[in-house]
Protein backbone atom coordinates (compact mmCIF):
# COMPACT_ATOMS: atom_id res chain seq x y z
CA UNK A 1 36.75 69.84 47.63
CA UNK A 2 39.37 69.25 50.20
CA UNK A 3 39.00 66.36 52.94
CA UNK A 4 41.63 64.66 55.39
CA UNK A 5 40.80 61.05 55.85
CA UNK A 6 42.62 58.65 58.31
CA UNK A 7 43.39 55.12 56.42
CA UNK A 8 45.79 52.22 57.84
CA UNK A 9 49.40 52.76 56.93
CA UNK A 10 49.21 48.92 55.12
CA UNK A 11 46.60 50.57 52.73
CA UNK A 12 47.81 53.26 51.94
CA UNK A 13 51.35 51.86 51.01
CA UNK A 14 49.29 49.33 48.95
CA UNK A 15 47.34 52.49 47.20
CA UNK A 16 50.16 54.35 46.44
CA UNK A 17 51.78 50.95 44.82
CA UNK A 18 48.49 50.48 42.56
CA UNK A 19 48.68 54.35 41.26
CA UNK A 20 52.27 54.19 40.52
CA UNK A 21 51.95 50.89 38.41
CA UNK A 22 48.48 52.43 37.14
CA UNK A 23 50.31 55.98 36.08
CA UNK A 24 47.65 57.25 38.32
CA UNK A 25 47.45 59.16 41.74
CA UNK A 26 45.92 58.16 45.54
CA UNK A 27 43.36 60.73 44.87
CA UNK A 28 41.81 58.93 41.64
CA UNK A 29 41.97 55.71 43.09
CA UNK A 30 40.07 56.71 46.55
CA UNK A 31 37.70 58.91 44.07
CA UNK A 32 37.66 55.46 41.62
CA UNK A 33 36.66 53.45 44.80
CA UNK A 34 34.33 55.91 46.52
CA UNK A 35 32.20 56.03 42.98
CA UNK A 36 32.13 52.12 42.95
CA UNK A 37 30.62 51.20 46.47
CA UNK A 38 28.32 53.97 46.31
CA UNK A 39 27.13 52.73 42.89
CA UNK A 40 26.76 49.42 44.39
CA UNK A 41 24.85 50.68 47.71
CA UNK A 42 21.92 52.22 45.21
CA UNK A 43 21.73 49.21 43.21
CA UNK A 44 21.25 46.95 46.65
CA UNK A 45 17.78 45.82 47.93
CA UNK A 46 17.64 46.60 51.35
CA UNK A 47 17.37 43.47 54.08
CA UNK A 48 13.99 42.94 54.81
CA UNK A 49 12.99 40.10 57.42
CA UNK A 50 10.69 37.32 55.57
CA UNK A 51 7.37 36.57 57.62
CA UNK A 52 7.35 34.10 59.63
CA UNK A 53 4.34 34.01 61.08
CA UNK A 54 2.04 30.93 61.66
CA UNK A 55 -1.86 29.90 62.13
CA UNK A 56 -3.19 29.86 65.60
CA UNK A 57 -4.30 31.88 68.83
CA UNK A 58 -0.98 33.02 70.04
CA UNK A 59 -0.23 31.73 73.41
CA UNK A 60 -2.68 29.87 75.87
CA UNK A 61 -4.70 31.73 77.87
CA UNK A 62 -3.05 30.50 81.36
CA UNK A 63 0.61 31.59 79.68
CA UNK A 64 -0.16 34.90 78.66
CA UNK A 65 1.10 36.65 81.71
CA UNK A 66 3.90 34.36 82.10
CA UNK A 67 7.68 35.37 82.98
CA UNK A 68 10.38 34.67 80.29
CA UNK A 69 11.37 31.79 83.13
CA UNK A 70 8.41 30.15 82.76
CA UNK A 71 8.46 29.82 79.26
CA UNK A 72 12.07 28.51 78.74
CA UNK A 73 11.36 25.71 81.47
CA UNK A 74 8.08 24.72 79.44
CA UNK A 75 10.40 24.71 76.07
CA UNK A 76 12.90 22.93 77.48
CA UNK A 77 10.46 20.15 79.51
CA UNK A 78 11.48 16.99 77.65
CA UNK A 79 14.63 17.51 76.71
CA UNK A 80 16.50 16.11 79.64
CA UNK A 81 19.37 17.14 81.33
């Protein structure tokens, strides 16, 4: 199949470079490289979050309609300025 793509003019210079040395061509190596990450992608475990949750009641009972204000100023009580 045919496909334009748009790569920097560094890489490409650098690419070309490689497949002369190699005895190759631009196509093989973008093909070679293409074949490689997606191999890799399968093989990866996708990011998951660990819990980190924690025993209790969630927040007091005279916080739980509190602004996002509120809450930083209580955080940041003792910590001087």
């Amino acid at each position: 199949m045919k496909t334009t793509i748009e790569i920097a003019d560094s890489l490409l210079i650098e690419a070309r470079k490689v497949a002369i040395r190699e005895r190759t061509t631009v196509r093989s190596l973008v093909e070679q490289g293409l074949r490689q990450v997606i191999a890799q992608r399968k093989t990866e475990k996708p990011f998951r979050l660990r819990k980190a949750s924690f025993k209790g009641r969630g927040l007091r009972p005279t916080l739980r309609n509190a602004t996002w204000g509120a809450l930083r100023e209580l955080a940041y009580e003792d910590h001087g300025e």
